[in-house]
N, C-alpha and C. Protein backbone atom coordinates (compact mmCIF):
# COMPACT_ATOMS: atom_id res chain seq x y z
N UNK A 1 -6.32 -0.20 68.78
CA UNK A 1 -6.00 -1.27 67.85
C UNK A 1 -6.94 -1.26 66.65
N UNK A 2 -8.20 -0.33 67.06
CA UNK A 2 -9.20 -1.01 65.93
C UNK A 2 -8.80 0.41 64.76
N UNK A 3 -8.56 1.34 65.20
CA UNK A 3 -8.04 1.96 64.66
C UNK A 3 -7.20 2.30 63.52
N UNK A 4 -5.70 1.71 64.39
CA UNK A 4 -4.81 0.97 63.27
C UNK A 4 -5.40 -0.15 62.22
N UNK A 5 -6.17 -0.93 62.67
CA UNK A 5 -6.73 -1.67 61.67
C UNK A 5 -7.02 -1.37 60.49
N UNK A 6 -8.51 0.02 60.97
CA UNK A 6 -8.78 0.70 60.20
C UNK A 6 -8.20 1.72 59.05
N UNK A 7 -6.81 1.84 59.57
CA UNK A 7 -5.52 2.79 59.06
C UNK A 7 -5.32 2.09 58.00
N UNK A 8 -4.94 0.78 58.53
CA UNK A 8 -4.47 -0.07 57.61
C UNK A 8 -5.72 -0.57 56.32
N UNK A 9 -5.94 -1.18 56.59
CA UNK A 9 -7.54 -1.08 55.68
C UNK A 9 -7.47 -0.18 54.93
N UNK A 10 -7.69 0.86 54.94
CA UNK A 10 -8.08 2.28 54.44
C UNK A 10 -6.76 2.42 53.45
N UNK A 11 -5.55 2.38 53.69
CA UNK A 11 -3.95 1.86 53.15
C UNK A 11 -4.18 1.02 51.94
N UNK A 12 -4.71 -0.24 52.73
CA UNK A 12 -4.79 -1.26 51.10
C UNK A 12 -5.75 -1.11 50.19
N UNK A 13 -6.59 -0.66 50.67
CA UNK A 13 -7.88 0.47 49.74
C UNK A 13 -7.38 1.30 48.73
N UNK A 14 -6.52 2.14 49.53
CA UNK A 14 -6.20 3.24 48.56
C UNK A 14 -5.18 2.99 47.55
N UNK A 15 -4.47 2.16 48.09
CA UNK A 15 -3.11 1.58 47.65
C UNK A 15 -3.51 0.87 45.96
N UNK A 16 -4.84 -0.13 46.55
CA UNK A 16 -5.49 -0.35 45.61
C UNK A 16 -6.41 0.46 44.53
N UNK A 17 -6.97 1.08 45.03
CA UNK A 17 -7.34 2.33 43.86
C UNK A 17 -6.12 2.73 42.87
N UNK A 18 -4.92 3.31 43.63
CA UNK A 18 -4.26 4.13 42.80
C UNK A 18 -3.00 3.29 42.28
N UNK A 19 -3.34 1.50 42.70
CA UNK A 19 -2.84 0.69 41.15
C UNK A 19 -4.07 0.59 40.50
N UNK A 20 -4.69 0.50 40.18
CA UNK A 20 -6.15 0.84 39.41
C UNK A 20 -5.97 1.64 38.48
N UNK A 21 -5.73 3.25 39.30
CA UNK A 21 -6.17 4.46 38.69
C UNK A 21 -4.52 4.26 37.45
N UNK A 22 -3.18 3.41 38.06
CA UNK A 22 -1.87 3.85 36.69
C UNK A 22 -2.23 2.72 35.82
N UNK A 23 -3.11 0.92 36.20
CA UNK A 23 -3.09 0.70 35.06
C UNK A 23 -4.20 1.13 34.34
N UNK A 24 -5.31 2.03 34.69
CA UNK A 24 -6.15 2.19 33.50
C UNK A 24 -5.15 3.47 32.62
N UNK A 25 -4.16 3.77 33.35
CA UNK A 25 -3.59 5.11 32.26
C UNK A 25 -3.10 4.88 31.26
N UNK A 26 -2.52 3.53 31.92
CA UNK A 26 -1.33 3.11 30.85
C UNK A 26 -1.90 1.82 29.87
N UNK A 27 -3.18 1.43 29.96
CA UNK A 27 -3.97 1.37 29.27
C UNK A 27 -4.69 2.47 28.03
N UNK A 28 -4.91 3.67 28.63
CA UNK A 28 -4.90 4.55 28.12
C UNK A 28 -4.35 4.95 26.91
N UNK A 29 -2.48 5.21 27.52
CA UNK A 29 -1.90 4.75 26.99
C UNK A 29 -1.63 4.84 25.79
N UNK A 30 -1.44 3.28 25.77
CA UNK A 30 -1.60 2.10 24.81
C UNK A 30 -2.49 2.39 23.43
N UNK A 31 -3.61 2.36 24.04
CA UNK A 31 -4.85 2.53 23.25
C UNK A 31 -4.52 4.33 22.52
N UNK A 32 -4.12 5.21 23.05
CA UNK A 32 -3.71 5.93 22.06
C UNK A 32 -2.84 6.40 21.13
N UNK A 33 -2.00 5.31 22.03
CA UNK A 33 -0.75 5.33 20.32
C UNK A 33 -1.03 4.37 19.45
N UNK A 34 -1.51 3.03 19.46
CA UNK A 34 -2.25 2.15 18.74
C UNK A 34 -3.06 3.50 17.69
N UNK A 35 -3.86 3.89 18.02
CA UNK A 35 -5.23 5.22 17.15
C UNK A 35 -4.32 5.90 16.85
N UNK A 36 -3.28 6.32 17.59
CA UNK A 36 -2.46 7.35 16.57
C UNK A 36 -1.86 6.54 15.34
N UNK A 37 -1.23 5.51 15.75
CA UNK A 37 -0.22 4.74 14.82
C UNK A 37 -1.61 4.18 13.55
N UNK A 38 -2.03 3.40 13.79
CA UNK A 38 -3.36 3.06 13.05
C UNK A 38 -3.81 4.25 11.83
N UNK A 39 -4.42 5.73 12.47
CA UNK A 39 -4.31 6.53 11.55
C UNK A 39 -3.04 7.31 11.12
N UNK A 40 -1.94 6.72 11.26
CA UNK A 40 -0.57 7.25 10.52
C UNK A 40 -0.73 6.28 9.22
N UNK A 41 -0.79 4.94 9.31
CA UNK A 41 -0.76 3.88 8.61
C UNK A 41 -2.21 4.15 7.30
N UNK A 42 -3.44 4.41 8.06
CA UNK A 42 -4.45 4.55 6.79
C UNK A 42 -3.72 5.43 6.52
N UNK A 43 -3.43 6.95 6.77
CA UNK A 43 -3.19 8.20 5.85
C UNK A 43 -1.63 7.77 4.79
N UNK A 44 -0.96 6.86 5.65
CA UNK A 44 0.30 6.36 4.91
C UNK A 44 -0.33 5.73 3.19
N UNK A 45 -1.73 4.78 4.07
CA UNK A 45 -2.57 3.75 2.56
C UNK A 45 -3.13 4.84 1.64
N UNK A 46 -3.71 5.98 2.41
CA UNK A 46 -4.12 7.11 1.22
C UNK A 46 -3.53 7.13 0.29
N UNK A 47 -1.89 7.91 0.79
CA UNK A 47 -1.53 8.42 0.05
C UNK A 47 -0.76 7.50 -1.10
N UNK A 48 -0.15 6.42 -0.65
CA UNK A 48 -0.08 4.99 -1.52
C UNK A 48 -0.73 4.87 -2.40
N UNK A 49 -2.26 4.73 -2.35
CA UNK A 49 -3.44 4.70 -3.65
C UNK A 49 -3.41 5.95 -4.35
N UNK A 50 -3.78 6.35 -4.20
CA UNK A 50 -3.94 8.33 -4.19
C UNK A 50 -2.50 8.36 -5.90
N UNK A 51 -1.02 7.74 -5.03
CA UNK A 51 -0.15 8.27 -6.20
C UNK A 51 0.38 7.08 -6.79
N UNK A 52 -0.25 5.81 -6.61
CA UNK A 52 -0.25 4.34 -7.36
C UNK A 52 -1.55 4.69 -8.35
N UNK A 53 -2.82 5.31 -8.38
CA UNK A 53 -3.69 5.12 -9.24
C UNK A 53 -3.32 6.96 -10.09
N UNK A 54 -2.68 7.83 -9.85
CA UNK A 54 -1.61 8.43 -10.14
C UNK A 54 -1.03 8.05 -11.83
N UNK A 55 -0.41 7.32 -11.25
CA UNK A 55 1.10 6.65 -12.01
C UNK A 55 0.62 5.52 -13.33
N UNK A 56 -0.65 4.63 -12.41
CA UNK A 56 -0.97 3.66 -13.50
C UNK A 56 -2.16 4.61 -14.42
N UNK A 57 -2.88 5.78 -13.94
CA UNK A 57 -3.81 6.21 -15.03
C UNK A 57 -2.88 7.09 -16.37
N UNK A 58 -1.98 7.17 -15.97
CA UNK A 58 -1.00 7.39 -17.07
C UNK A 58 -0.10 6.90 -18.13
N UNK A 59 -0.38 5.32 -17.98
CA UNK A 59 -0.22 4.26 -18.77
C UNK A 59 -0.94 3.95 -19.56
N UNK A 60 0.23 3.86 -20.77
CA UNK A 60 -0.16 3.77 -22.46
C UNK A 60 -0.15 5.11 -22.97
N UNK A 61 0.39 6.00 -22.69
CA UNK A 61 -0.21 7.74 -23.03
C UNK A 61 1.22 7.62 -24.40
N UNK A 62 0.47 7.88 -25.27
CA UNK A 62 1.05 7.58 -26.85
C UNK A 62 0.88 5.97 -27.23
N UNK A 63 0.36 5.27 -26.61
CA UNK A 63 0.96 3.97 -27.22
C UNK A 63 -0.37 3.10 -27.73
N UNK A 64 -0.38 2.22 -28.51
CA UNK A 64 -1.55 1.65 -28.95
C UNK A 64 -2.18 1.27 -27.84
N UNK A 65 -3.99 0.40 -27.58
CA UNK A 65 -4.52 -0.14 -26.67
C UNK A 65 -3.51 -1.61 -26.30
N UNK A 66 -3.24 -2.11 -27.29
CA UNK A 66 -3.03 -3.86 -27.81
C UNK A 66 -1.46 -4.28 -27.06
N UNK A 67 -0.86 -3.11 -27.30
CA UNK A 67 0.52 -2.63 -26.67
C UNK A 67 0.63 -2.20 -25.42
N UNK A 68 -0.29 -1.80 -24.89
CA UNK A 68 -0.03 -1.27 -23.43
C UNK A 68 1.01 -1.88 -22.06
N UNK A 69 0.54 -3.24 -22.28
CA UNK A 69 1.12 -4.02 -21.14
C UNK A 69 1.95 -4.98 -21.74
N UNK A 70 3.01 -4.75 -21.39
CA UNK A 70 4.07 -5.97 -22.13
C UNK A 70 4.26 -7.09 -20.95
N UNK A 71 4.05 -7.42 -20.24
CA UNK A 71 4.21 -8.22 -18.58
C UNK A 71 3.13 -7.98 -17.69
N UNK A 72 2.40 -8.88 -17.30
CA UNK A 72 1.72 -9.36 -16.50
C UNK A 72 1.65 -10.36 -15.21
N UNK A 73 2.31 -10.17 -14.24
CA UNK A 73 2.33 -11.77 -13.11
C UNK A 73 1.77 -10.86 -11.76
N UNK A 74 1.61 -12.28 -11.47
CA UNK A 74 1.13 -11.58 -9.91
C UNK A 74 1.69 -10.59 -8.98
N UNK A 75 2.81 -10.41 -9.12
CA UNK A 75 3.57 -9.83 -8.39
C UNK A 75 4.36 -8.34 -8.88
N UNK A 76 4.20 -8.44 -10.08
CA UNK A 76 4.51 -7.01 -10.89
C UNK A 76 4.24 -7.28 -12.11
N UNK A 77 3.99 -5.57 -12.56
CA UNK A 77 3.20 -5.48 -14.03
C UNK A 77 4.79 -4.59 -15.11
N UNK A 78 4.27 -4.86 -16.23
CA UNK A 78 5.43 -3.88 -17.12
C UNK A 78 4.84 -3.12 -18.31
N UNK A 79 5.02 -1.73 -18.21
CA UNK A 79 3.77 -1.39 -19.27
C UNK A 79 4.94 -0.23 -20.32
N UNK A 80 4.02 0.19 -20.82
CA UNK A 80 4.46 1.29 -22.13
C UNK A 80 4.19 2.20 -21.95
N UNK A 81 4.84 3.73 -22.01
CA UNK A 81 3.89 4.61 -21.89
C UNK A 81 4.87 5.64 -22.88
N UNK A 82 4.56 7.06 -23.23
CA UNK A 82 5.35 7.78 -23.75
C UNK A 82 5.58 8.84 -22.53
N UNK A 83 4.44 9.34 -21.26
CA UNK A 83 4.92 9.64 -20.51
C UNK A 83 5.79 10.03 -19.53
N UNK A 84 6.63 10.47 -19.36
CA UNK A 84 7.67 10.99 -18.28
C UNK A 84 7.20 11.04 -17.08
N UNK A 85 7.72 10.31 -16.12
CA UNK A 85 7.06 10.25 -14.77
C UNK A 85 8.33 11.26 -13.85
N UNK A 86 9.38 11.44 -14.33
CA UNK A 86 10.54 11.74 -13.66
C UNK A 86 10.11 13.84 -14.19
N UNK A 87 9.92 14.07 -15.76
CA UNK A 87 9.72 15.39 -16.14
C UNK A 87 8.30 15.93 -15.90
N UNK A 88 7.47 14.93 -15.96
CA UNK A 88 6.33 15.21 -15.90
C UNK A 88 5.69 15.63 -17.53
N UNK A 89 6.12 15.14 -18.64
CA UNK A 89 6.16 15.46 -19.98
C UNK A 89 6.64 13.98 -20.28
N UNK A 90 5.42 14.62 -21.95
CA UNK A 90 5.56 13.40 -22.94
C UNK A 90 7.16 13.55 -23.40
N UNK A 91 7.24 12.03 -24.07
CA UNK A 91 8.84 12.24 -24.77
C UNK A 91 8.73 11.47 -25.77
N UNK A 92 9.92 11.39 -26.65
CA UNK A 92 9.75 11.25 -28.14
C UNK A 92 9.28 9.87 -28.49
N UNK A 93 9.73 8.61 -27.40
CA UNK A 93 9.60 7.61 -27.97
C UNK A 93 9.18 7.20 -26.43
N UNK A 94 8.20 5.54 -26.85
CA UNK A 94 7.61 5.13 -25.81
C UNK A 94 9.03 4.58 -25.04
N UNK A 95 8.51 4.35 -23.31
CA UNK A 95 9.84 3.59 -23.04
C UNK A 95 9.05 2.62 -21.58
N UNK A 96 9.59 1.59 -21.02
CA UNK A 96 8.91 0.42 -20.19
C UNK A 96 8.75 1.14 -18.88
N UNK A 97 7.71 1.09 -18.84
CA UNK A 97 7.57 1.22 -17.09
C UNK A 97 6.98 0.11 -15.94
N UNK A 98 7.76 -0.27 -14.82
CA UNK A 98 7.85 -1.46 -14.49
C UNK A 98 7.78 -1.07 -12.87
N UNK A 99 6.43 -2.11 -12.23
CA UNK A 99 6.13 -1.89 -10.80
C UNK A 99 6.41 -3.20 -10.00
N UNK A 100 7.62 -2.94 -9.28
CA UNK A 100 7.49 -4.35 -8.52
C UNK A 100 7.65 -4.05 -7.15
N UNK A 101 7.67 -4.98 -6.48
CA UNK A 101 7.64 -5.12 -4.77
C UNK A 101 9.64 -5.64 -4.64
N UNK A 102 9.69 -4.49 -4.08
CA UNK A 102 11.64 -4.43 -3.48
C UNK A 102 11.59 -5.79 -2.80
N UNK A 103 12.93 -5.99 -2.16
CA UNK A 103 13.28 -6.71 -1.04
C UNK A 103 13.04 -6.07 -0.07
N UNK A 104 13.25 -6.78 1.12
CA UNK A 104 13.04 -6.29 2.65
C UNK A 104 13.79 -5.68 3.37
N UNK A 105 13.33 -4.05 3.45
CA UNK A 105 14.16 -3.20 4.32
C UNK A 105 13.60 -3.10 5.54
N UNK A 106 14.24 -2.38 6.60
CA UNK A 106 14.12 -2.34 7.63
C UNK A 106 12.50 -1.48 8.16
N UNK A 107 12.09 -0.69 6.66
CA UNK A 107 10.52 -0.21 6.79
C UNK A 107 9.65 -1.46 6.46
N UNK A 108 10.06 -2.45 5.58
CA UNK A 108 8.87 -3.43 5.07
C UNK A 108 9.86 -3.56 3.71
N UNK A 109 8.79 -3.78 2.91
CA UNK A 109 8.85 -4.02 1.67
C UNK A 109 8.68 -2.89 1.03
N UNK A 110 9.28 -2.15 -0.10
CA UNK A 110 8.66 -0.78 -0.77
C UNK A 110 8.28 -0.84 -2.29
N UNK A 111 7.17 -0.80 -2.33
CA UNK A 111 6.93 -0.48 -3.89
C UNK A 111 7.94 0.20 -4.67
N UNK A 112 8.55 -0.24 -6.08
CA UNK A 112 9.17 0.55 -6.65
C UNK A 112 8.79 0.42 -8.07
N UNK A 113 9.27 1.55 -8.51
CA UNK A 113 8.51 1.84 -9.71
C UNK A 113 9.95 2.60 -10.84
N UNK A 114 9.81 1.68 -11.64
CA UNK A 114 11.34 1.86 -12.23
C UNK A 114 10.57 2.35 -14.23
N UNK A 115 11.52 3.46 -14.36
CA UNK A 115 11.20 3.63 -15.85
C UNK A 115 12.15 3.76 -16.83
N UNK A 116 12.23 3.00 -17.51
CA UNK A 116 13.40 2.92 -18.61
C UNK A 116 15.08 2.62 -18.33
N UNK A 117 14.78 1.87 -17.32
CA UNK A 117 15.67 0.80 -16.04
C UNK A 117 15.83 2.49 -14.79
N UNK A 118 15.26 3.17 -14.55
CA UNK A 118 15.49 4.01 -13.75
C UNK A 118 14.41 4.42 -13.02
N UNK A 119 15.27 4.51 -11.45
CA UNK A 119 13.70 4.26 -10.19
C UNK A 119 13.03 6.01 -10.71
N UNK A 120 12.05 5.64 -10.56
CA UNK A 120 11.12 6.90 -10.32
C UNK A 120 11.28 7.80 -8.85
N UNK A 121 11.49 8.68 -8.29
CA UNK A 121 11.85 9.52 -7.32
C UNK A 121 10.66 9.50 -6.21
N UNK A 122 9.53 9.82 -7.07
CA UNK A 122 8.41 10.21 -6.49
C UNK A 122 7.47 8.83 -5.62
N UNK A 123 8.05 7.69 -5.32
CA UNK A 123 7.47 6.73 -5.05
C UNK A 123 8.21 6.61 -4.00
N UNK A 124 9.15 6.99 -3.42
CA UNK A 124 10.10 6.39 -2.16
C UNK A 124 9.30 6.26 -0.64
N UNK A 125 8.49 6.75 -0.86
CA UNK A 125 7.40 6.71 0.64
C UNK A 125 6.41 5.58 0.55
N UNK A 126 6.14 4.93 -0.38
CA UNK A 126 5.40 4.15 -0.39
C UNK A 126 5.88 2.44 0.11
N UNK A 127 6.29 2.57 1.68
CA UNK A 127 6.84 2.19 2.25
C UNK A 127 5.80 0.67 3.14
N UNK A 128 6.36 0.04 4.08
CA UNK A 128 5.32 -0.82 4.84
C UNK A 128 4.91 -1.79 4.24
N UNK A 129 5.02 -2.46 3.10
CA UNK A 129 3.98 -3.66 2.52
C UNK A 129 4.62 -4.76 2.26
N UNK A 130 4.11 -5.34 3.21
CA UNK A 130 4.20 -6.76 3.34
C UNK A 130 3.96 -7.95 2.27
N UNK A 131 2.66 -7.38 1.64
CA UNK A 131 2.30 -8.60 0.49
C UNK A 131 1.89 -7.55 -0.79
N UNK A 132 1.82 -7.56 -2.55
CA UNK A 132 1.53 -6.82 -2.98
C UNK A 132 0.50 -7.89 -4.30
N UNK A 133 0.10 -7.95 -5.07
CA UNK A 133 -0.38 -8.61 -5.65
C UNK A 133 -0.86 -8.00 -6.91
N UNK A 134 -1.40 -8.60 -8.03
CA UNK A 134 -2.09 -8.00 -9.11
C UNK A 134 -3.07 -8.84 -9.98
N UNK A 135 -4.34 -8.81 -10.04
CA UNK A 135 -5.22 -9.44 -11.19
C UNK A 135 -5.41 -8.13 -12.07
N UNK A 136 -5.68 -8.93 -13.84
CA UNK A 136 -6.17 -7.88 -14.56
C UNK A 136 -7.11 -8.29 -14.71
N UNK A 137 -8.20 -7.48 -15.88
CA UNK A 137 -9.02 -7.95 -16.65
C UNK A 137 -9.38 -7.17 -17.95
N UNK A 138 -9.98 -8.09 -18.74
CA UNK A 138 -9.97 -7.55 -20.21
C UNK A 138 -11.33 -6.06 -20.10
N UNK A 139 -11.54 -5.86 -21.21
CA UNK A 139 -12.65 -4.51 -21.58
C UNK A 139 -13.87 -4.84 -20.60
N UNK A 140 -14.26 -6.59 -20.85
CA UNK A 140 -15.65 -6.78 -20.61
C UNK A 140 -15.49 -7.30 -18.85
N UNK A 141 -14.28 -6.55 -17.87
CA UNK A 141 -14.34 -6.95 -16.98
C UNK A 141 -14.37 -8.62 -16.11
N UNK A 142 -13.76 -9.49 -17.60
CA UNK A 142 -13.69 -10.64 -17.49
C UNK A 142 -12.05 -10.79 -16.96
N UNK A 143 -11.97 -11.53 -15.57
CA UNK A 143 -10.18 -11.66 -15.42
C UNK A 143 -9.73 -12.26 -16.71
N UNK A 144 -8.17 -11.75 -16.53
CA UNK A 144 -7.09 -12.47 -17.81
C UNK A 144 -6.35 -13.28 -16.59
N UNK A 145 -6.50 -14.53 -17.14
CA UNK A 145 -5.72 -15.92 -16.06
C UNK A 145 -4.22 -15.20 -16.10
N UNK A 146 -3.80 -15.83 -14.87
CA UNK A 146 -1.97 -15.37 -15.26
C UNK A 146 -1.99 -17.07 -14.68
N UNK A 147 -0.75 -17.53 -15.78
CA UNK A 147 0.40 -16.86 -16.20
C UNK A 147 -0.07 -16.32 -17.85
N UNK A 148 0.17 -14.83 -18.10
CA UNK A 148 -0.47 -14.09 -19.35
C UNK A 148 0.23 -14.90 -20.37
N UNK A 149 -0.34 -14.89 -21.38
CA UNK A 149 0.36 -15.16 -22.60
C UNK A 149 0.38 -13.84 -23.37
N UNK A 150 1.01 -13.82 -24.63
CA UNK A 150 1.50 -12.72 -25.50
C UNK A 150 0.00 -12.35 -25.98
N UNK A 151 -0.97 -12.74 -26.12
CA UNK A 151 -2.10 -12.50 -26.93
C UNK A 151 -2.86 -12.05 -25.81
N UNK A 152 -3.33 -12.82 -24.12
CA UNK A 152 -4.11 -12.07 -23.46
C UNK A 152 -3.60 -11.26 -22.66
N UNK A 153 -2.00 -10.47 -22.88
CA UNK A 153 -1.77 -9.23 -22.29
C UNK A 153 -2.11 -8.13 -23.42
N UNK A 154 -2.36 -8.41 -24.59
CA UNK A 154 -2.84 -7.37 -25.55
C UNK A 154 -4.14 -7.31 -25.28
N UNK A 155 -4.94 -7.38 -24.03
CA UNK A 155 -6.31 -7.84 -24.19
C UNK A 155 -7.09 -6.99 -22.58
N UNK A 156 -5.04 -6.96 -21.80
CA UNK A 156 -5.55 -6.41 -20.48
C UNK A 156 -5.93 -4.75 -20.52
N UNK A 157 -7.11 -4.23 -19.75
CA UNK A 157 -7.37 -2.92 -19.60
C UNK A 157 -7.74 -2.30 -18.35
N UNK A 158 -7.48 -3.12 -17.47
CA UNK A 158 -7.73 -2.74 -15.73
C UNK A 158 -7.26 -3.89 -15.10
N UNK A 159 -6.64 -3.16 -13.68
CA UNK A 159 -6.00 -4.34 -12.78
C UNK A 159 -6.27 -4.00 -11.27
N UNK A 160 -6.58 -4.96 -10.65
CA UNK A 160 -6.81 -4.92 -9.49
C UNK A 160 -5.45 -4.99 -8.45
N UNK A 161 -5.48 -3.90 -7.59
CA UNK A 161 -3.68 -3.62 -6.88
C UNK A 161 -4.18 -4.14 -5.45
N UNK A 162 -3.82 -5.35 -5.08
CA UNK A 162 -3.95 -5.85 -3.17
C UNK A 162 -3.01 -5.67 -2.46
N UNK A 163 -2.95 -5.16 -1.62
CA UNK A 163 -1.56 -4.31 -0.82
C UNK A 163 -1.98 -5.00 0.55
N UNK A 164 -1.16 -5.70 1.17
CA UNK A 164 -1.21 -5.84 2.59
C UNK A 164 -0.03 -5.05 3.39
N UNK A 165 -0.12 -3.58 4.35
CA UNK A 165 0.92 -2.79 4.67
C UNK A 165 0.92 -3.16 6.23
N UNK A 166 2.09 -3.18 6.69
CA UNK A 166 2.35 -3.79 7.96
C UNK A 166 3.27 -2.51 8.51
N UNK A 167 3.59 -2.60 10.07
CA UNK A 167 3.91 -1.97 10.56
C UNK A 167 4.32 -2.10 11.72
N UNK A 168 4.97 -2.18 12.55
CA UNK A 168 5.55 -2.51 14.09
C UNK A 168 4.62 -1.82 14.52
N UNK A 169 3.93 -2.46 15.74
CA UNK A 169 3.22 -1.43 16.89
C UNK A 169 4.18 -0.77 17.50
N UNK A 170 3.26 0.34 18.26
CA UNK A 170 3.99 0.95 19.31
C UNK A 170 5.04 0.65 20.09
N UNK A 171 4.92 -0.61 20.92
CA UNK A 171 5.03 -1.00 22.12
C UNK A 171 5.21 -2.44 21.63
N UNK A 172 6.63 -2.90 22.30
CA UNK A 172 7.69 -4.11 21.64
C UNK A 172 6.97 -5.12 22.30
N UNK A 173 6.78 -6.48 21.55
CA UNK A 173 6.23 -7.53 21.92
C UNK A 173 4.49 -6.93 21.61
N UNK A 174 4.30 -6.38 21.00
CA UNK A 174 2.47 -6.41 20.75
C UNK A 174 2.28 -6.39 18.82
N UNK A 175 1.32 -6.88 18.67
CA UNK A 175 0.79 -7.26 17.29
C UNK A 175 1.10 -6.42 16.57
N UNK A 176 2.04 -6.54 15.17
CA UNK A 176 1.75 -5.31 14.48
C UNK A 176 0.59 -4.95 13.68
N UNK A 177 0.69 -3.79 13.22
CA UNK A 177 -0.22 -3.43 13.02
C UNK A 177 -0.76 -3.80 11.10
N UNK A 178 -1.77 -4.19 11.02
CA UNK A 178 -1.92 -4.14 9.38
C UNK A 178 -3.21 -3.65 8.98
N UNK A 179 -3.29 -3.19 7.31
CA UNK A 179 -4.75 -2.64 7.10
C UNK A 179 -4.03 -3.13 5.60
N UNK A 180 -5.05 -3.18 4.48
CA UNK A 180 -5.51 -4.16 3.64
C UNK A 180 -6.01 -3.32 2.88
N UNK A 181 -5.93 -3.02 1.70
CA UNK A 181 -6.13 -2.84 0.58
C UNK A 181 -6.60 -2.97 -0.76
N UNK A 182 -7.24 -2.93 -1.56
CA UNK A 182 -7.87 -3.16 -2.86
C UNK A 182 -8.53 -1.92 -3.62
N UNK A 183 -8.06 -2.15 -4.66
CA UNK A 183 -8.67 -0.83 -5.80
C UNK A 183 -8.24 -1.31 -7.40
N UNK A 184 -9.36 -0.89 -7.86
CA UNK A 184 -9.19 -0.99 -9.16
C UNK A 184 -8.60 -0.14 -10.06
N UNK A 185 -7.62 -0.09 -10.62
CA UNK A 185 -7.30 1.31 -11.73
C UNK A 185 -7.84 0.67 -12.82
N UNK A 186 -8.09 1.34 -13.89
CA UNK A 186 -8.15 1.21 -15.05
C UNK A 186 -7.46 2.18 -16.19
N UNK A 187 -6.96 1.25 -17.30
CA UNK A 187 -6.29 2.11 -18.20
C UNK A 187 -6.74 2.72 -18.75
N UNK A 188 -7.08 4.23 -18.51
CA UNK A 188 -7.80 5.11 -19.02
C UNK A 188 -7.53 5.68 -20.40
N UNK A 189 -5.67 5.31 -21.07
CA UNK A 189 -5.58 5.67 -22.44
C UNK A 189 -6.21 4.83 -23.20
N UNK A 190 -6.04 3.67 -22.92
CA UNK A 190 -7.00 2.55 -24.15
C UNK A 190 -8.66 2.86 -23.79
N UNK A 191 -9.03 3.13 -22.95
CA UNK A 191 -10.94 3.39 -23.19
C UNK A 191 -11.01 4.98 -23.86
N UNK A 192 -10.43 5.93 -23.88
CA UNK A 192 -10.16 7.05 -24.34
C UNK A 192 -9.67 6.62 -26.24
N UNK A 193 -8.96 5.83 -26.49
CA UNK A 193 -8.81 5.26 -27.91
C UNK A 193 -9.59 4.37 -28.23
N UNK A 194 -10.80 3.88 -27.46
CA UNK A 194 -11.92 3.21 -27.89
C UNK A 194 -11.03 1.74 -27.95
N UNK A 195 -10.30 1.23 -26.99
CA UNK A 195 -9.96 0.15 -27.23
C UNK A 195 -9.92 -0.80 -25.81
C-alpha cells in the first residue's frame, strides 16, 4: 500500500512538474513573439522617420523661405516645393504638397502624402498610427501657436512630427502593442537661402 502511495505521489509530482515545464513554454512563447512583433514595429518606426524626414527635407526646393508652408494645423501640414516626389526631379513650376493622417483601415491609420492632389506611391507602408500630430517653430526655435495665421506660417522653418503607431499583439485579447515617436525636421531649403 505504501508503495502505491508512493506511485501515486511521485504521479502528482511529476504531473506537476510537466504542467510547470508547458506553462513556462508557452510563456516563452508569448514573450517571443511580443520581441519579435515589438522589433517589427521599431524597424516599421525607422523606416517611417528615415522616409518622413526624407520627403519633408525636400520642402521649398525652388520656392522662397516666406512661401514655404501654405497650411499649418495640428494634424497636417501643406507646403510648396518645385520638387517631384513621384520623378524624383525638379519641375517647371512649384506645386502643393500635403501630409495628412487617412481614415481608419484595417492596418491603423496611414500617413498620406498627396502632391498636386495626387498620392505619392512611395509612402504606402507607412502604416499603424494611431495619433499623428505637428508643432512648428520659427528660425529662433520659438513655437508658431496654431491656429497659424497667414503671416506666422511665412515665419515657420522646422516642425516637430509625434507619431503614436499601434499594432495588434500577437495573441487575441492581450495589449496592443505601441511605441511613440518624436523628431524634428527642419526646412533645410530656407536655412540654405539664409532665411
Amino acid at each position: 500500500m505504501s508503495i502505491l502511495l508512493d506511485l501515486l505521489g511521485a504521479l502528482i509530482i511529476a504531473s506537476l512538474l510537466m504542467l510547470m515545464m508547458i506553462s513556462f513554454q508557452f510563456q516563452l512563447q508569448n514573450l517571443a513573439d511580443r520581441t519579435m512583433f515589438s522589433a517589427q514595429m521599431l524597424a516599421h518606426e525607422q523606416k517611417a522617420c528615415t522616409e518622413l524626414n526624407r520627403v519633408i527635407a525636400l520642402v521649398g526646393v525652388g520656392v522662397a523661405p516666406d512661401s514655404m508652408v501654405t497650411e499649418a494645423t495640428a494634424t497636417s501640414a501643406t507646403f510648396r516645393t518645385r520638387w517631384s516626389y513621384t520623378t524624383g526631379s525638379l519641375m517647371l513650376a512649384p506645386s502643393t504638397l500635403q501630409l495628412t493622417l487617412s481614415a481608419e483601415t484595417s492596418f491603423g491609420k496611414q500617413l498620406s502624402l498627396t502632391q498636386g492632389g495626387t498620392v505619392v506611391k512611395d509612402l504606402g507602408y507607412i502604416l499603424w498610427i494611431e495619433d499623428l500630430s505637428f508643432r512648428y517653430y520659427d528660425i529662433n526655435d520659438a513655437e508658431v501657436t496654431i491656429p497659424t495665421t497667414t503671416e506666422s506660417v511665412k515665419t515657420i522653418r522646422s516642425m516637430d512630427v509625434r507619431a503614436t503607431f499601434k499594432r495588434n499583439a500577437p495573441r487575441v485579447k492581450e495589449t496592443p502593442l505601441r511605441t511613440r515617436m518624436q523628431m524634428r525636421i527642419y526646412f533645410m531649403n530656407a536655412y540654405l537661402q539664409g532665411g
